[in-house]
PDB file of N, CA and C in Angstrom:
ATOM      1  N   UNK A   1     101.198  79.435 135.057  1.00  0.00           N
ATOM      2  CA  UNK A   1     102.549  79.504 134.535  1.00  0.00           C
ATOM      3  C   UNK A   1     102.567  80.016 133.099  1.00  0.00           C
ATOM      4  N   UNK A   2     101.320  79.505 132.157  1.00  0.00           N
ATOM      5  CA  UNK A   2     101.401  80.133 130.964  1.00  0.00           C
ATOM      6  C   UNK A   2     101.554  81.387 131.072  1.00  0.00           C
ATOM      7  N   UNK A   3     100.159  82.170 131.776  1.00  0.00           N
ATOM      8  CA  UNK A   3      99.837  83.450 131.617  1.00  0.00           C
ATOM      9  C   UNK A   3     100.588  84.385 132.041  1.00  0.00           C
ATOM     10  N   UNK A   4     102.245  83.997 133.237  1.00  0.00           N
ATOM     11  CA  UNK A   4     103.345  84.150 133.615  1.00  0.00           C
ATOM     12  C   UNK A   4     104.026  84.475 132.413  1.00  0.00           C
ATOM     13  N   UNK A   5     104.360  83.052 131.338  1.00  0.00           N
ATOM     14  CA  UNK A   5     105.682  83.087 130.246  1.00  0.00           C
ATOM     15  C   UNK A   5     105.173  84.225 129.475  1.00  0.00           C
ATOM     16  N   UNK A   6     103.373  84.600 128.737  1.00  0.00           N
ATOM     17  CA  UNK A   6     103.019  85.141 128.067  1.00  0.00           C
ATOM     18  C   UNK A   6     102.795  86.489 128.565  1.00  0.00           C
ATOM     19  N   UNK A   7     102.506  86.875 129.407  1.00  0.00           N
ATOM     20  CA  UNK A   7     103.032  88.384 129.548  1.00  0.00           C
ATOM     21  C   UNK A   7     103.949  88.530 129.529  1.00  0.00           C
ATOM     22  N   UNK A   8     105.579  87.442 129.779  1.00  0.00           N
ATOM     23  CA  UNK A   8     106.692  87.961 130.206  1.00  0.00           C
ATOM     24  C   UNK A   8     107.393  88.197 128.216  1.00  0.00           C
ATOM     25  N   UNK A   9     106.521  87.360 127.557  1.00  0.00           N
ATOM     26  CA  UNK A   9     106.776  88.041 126.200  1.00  0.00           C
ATOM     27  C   UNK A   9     106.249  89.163 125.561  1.00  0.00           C
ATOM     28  N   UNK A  10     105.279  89.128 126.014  1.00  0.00           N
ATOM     29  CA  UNK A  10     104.600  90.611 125.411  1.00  0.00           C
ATOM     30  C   UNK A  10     105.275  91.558 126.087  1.00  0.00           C
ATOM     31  N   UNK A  11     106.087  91.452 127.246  1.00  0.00           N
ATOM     32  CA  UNK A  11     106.655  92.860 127.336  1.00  0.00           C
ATOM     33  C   UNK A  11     108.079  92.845 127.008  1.00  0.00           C
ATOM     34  N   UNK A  12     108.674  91.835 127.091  1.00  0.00           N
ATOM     35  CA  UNK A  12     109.802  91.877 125.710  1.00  0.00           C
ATOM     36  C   UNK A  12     109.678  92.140 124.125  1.00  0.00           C
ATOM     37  N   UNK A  13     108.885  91.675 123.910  1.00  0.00           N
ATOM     38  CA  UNK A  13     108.091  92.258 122.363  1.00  0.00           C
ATOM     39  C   UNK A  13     107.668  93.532 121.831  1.00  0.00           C
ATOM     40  N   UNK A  14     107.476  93.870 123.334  1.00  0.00           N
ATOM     41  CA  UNK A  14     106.855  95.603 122.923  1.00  0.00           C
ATOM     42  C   UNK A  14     108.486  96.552 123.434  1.00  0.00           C
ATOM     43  N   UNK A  15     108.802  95.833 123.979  1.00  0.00           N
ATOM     44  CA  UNK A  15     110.350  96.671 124.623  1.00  0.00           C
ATOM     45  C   UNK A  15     110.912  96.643 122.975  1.00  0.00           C
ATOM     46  N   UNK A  16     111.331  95.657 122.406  1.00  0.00           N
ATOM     47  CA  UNK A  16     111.970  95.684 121.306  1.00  0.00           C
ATOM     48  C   UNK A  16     111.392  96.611 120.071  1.00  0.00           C
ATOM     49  N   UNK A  17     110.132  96.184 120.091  1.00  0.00           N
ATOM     50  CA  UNK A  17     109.570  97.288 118.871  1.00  0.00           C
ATOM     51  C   UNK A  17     109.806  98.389 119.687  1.00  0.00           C
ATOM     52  N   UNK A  18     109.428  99.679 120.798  1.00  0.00           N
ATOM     53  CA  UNK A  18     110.004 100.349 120.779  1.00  0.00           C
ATOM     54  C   UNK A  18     111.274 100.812 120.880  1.00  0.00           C
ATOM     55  N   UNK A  19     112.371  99.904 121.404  1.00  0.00           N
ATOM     56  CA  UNK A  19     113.181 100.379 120.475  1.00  0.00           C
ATOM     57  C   UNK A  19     113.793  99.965 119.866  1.00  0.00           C
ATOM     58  N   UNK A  20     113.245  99.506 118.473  1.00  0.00           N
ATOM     59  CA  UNK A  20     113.311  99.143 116.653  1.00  0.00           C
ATOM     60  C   UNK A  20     112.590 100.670 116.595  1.00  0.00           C
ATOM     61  N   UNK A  21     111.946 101.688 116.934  1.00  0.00           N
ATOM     62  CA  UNK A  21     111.214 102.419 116.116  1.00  0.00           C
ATOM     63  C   UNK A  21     112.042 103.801 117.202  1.00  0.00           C
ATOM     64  N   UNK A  22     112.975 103.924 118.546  1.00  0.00           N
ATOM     65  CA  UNK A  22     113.696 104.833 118.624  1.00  0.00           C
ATOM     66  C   UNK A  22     114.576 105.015 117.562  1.00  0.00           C
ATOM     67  N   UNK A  23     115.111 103.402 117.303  1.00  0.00           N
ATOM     68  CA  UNK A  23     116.404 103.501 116.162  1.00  0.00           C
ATOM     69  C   UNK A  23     115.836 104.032 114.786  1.00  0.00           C
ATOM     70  N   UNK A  24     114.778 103.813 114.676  1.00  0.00           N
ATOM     71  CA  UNK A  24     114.223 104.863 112.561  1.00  0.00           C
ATOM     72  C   UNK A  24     114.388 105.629 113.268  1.00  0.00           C
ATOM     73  N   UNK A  25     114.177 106.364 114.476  1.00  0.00           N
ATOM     74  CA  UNK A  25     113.510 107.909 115.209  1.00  0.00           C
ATOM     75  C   UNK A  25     114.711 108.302 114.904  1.00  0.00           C
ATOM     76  N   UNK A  26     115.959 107.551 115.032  1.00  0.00           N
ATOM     77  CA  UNK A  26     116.945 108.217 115.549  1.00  0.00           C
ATOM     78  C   UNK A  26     118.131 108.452 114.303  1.00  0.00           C
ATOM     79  N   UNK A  27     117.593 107.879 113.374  1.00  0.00           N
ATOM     80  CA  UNK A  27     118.246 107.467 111.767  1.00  0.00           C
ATOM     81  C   UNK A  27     117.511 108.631 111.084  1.00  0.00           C
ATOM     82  N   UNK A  28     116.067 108.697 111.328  1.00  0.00           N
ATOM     83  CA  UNK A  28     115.687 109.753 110.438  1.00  0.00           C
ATOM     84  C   UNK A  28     116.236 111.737 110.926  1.00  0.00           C
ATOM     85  N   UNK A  29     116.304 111.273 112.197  1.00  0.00           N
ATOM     86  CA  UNK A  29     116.933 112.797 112.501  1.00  0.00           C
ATOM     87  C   UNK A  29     118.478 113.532 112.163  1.00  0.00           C
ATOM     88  N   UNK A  30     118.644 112.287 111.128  1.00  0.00           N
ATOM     89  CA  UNK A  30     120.072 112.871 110.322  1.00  0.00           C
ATOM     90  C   UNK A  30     119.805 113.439 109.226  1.00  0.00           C
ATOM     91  N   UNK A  31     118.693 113.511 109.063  1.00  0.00           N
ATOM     92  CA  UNK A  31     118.122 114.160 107.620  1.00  0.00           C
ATOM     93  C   UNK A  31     118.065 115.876 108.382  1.00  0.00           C
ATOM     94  N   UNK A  32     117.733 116.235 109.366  1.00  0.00           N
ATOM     95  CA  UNK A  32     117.751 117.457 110.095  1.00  0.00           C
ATOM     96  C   UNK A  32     118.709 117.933 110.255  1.00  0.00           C
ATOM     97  N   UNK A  33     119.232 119.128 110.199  1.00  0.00           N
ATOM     98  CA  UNK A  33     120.712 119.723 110.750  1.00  0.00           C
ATOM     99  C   UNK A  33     120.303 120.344 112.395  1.00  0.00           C
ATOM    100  N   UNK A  34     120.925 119.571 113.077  1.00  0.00           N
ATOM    101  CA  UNK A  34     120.922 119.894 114.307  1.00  0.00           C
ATOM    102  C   UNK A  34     120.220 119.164 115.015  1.00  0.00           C
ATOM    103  N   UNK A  35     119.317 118.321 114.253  1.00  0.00           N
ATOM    104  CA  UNK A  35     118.511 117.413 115.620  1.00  0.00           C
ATOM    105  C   UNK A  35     119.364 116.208 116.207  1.00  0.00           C
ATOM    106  N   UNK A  36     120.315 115.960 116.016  1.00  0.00           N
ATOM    107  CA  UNK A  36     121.173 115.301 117.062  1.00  0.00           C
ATOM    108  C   UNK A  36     121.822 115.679 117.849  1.00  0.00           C
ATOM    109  N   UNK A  37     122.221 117.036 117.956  1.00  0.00           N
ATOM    110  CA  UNK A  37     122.464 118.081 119.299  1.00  0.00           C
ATOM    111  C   UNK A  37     121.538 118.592 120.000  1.00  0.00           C
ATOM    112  N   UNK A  38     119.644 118.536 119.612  1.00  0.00           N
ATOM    113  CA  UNK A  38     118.802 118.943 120.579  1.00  0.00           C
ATOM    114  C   UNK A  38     118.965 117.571 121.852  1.00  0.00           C
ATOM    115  N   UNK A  39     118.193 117.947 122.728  1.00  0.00           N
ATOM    116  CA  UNK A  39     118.379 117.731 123.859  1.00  0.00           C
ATOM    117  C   UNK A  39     117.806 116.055 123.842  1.00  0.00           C
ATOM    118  N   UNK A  40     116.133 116.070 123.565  1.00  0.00           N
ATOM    119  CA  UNK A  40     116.002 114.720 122.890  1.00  0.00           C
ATOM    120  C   UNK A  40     116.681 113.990 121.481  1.00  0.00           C
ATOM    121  N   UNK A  41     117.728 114.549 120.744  1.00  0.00           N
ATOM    122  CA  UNK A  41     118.481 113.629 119.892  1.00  0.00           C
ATOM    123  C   UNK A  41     119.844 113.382 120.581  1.00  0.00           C
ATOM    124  N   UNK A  42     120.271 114.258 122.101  1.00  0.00           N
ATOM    125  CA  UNK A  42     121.385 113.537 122.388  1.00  0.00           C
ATOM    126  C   UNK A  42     120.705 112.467 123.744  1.00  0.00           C
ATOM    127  N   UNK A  43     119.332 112.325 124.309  1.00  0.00           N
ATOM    128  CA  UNK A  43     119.092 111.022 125.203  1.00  0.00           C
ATOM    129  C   UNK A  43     118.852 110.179 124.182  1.00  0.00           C
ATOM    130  N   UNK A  44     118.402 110.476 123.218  1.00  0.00           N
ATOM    131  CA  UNK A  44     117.610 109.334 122.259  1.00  0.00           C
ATOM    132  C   UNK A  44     119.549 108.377 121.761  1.00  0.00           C
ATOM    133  N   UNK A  45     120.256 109.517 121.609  1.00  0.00           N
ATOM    134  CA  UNK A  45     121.637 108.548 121.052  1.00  0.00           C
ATOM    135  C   UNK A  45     122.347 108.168 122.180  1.00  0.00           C
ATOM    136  N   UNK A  46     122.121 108.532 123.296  1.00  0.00           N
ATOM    137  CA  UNK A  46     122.247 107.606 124.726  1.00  0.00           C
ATOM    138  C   UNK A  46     121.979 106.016 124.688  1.00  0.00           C
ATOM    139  N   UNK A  47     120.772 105.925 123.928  1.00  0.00           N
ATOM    140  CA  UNK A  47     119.915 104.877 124.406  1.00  0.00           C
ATOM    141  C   UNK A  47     120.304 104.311 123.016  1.00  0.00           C
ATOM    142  N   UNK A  48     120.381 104.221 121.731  1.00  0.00           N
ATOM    143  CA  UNK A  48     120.764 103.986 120.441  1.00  0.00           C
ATOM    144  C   UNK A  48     121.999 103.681 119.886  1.00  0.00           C
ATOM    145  N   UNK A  49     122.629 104.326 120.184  1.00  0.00           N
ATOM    146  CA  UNK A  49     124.206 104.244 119.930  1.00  0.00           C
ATOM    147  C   UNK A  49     124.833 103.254 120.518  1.00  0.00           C
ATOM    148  N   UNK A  50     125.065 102.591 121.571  1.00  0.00           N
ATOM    149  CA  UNK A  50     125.614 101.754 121.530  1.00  0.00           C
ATOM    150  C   UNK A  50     125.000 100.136 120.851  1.00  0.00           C
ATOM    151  N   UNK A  51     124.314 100.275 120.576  1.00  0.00           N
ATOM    152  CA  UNK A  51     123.793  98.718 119.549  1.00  0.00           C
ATOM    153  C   UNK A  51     124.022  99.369 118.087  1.00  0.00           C
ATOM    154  N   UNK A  52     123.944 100.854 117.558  1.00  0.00           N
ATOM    155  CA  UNK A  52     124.275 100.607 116.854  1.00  0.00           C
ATOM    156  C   UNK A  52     125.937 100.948 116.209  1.00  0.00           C
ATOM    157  N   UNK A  53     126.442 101.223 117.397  1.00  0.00           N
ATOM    158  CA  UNK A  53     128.111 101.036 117.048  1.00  0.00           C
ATOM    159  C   UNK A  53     128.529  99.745 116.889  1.00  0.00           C
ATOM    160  N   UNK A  54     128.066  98.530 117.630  1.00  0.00           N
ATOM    161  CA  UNK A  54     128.579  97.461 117.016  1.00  0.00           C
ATOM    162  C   UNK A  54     128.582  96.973 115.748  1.00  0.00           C
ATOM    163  N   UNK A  55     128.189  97.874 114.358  1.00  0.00           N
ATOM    164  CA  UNK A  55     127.482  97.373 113.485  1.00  0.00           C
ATOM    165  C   UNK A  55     128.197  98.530 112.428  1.00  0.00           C
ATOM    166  N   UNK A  56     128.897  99.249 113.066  1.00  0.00           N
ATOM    167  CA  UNK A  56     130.269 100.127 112.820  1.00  0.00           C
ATOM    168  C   UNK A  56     131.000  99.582 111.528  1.00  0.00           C
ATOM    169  N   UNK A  57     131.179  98.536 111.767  1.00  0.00           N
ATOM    170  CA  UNK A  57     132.918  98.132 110.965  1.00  0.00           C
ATOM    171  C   UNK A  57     131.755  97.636 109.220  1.00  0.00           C
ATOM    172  N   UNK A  58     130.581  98.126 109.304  1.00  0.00           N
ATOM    173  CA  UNK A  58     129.652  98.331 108.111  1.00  0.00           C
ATOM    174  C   UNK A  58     130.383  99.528 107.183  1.00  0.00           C
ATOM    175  N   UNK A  59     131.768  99.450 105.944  1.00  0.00           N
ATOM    176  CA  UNK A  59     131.657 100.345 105.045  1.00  0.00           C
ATOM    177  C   UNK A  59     130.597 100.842 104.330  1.00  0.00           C
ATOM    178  N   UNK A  60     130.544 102.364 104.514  1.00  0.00           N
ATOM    179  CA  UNK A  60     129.322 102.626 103.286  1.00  0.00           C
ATOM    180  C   UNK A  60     129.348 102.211 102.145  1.00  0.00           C
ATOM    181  N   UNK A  61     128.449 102.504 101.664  1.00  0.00           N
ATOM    182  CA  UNK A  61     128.800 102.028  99.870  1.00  0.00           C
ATOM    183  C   UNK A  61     127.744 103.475  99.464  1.00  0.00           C
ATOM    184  N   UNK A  62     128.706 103.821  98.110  1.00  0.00           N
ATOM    185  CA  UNK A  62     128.507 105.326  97.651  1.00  0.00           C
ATOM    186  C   UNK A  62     127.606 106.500  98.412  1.00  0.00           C
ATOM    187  N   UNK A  63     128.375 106.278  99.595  1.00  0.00           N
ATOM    188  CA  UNK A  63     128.355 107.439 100.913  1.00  0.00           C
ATOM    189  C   UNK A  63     126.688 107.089 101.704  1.00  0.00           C
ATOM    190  N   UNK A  64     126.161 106.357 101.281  1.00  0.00           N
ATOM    191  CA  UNK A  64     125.156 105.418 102.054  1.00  0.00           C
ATOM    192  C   UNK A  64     125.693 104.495 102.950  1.00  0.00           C
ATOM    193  N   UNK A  65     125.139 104.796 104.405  1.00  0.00           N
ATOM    194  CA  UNK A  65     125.628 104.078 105.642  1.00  0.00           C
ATOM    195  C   UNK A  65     123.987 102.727 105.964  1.00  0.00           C
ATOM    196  N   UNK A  66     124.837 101.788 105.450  1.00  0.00           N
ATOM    197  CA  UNK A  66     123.845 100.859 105.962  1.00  0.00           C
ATOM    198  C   UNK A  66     123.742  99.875 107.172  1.00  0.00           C
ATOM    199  N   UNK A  67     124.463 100.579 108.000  1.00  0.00           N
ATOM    200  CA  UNK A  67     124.806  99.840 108.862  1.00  0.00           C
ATOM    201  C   UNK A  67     123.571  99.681 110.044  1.00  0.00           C
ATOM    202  N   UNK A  68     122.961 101.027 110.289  1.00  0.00           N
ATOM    203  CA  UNK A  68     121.698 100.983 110.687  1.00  0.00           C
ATOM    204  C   UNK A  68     120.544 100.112 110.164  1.00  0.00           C
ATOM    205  N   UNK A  69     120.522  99.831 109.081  1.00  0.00           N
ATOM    206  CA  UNK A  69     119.344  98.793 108.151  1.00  0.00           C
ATOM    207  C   UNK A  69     119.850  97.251 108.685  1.00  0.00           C
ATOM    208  N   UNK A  70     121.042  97.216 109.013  1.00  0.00           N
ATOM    209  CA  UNK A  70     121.814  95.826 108.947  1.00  0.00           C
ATOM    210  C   UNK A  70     121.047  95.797 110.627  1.00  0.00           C
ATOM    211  N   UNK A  71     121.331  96.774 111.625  1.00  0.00           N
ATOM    212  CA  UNK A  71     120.796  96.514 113.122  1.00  0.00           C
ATOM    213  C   UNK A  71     119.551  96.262 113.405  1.00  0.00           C
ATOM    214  N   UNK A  72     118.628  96.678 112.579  1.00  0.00           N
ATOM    215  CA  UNK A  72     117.236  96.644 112.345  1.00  0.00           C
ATOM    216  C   UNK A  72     116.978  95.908 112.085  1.00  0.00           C
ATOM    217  N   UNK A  73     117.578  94.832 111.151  1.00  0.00           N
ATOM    218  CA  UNK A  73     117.022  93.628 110.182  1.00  0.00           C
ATOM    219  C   UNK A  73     117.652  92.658 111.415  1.00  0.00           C
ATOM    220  N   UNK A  74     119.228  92.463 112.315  1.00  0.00           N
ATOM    221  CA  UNK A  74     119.000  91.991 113.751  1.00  0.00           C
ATOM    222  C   UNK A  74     118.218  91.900 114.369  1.00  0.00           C
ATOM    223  N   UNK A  75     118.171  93.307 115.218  1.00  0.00           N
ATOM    224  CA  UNK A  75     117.125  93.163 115.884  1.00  0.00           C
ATOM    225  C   UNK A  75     115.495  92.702 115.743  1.00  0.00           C
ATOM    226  N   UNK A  76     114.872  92.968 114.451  1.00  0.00           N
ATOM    227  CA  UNK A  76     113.954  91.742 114.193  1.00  0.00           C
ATOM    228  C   UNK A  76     114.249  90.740 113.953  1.00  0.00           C
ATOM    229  N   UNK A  77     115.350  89.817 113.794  1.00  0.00           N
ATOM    230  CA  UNK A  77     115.087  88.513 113.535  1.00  0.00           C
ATOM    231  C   UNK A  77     115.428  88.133 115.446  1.00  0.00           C
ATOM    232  N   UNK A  78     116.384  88.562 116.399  1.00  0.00           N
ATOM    233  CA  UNK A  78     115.981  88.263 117.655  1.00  0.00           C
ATOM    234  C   UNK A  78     114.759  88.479 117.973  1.00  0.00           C
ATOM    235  N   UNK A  79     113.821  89.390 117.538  1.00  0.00           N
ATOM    236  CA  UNK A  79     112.627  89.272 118.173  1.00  0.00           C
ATOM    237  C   UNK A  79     111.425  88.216 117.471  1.00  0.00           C
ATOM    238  N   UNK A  80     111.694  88.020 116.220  1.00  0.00           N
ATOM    239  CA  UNK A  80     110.933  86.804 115.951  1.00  0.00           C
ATOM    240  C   UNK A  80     111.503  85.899 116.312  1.00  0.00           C
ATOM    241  N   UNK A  81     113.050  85.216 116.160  1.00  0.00           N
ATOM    242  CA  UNK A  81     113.511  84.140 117.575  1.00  0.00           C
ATOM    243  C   UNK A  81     112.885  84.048 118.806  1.00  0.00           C
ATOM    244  N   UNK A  82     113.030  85.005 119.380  1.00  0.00           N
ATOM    245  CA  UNK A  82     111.684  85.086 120.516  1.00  0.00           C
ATOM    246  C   UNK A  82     110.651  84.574 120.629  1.00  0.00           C
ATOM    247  N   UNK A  83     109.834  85.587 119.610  1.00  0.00           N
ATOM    248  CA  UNK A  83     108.805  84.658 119.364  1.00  0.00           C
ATOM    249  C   UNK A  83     108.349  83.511 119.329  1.00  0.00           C
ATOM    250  N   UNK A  84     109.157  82.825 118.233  1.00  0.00           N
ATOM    251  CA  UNK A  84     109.207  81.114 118.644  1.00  0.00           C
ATOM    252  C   UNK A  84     109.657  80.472 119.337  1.00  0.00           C
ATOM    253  N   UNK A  85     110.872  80.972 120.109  1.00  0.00           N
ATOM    254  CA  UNK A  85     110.906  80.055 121.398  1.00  0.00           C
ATOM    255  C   UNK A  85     110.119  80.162 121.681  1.00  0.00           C
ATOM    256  N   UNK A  86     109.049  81.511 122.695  1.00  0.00           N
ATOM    257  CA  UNK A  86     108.267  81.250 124.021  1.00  0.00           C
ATOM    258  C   UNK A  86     107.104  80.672 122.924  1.00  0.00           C
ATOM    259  N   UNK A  87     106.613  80.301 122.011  1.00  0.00           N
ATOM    260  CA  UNK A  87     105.602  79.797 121.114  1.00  0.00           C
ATOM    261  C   UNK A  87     105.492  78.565 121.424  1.00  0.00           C
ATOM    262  N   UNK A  88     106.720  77.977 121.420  1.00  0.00           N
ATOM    263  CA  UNK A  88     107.340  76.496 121.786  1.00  0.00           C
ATOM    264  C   UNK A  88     107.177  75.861 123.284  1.00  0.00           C
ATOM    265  N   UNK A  89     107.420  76.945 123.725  1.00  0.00           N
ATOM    266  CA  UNK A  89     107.362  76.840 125.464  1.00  0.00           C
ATOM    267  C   UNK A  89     105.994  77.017 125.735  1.00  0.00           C
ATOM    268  N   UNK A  90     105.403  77.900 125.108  1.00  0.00           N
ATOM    269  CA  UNK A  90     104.017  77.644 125.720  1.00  0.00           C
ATOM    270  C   UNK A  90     102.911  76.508 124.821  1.00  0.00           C
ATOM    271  N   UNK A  91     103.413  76.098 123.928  1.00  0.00           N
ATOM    272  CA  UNK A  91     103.095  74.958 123.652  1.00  0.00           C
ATOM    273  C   UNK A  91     103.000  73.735 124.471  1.00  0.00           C
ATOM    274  N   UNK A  92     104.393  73.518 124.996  1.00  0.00           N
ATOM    275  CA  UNK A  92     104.643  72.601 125.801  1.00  0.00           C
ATOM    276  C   UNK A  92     104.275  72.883 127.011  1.00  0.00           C
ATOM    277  N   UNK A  93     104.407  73.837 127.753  1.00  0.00           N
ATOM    278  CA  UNK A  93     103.393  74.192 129.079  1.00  0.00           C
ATOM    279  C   UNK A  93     101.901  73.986 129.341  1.00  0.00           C
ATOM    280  N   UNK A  94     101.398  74.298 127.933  1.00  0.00           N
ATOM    281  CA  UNK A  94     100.272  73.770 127.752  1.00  0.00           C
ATOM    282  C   UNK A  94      98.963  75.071 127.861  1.00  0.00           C
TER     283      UNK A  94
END
């Protein structure tokens, strides 16, 4: 049952870091003119865009959008939440 809970975190863990590291992929290709109309910057904002539209109603401040830094710094603290739950659980499982 452990070796059940503990793979079933390691592949939530690795799902999240990759994508925590589509979303830089997908933040840094605004520095490019046009790489969000190539073909991989419009699947990549398929898969991106909606987690980070909730995070929308973020005003810039002096034309810096931080609203992406704000989803990032989320999404790692759910994945260290994670972490310690199943830490906890497999504590107690034994």
């Amino acid at each position: 049952m452990a070796t059940v809970l503990y793979w079933l975190f390691t592949i939530i863990n690795y799902g999240l870091y990759i994508y925590m590291l589509a979303m830089v992929v997908y933040v840094l290709m605004s520095w490019f003119p046009g790489a969000w109309q190539s073909r991989f910057g419009q699947w990549l904002g398929r898969i991106v865009n909606p987690f980070l539209n909730v995070f929308d109603f973020i005003p810039p401040i002096f034309g810096i959008d931080f609203s992406p830094l704000i989803a990032f710094f989320v999404l790692d603290l759910v994945r260290s939440g994670l972490g310690t739950i199943f830490s906890a659980i497999l504590m107690r499982v034994g």
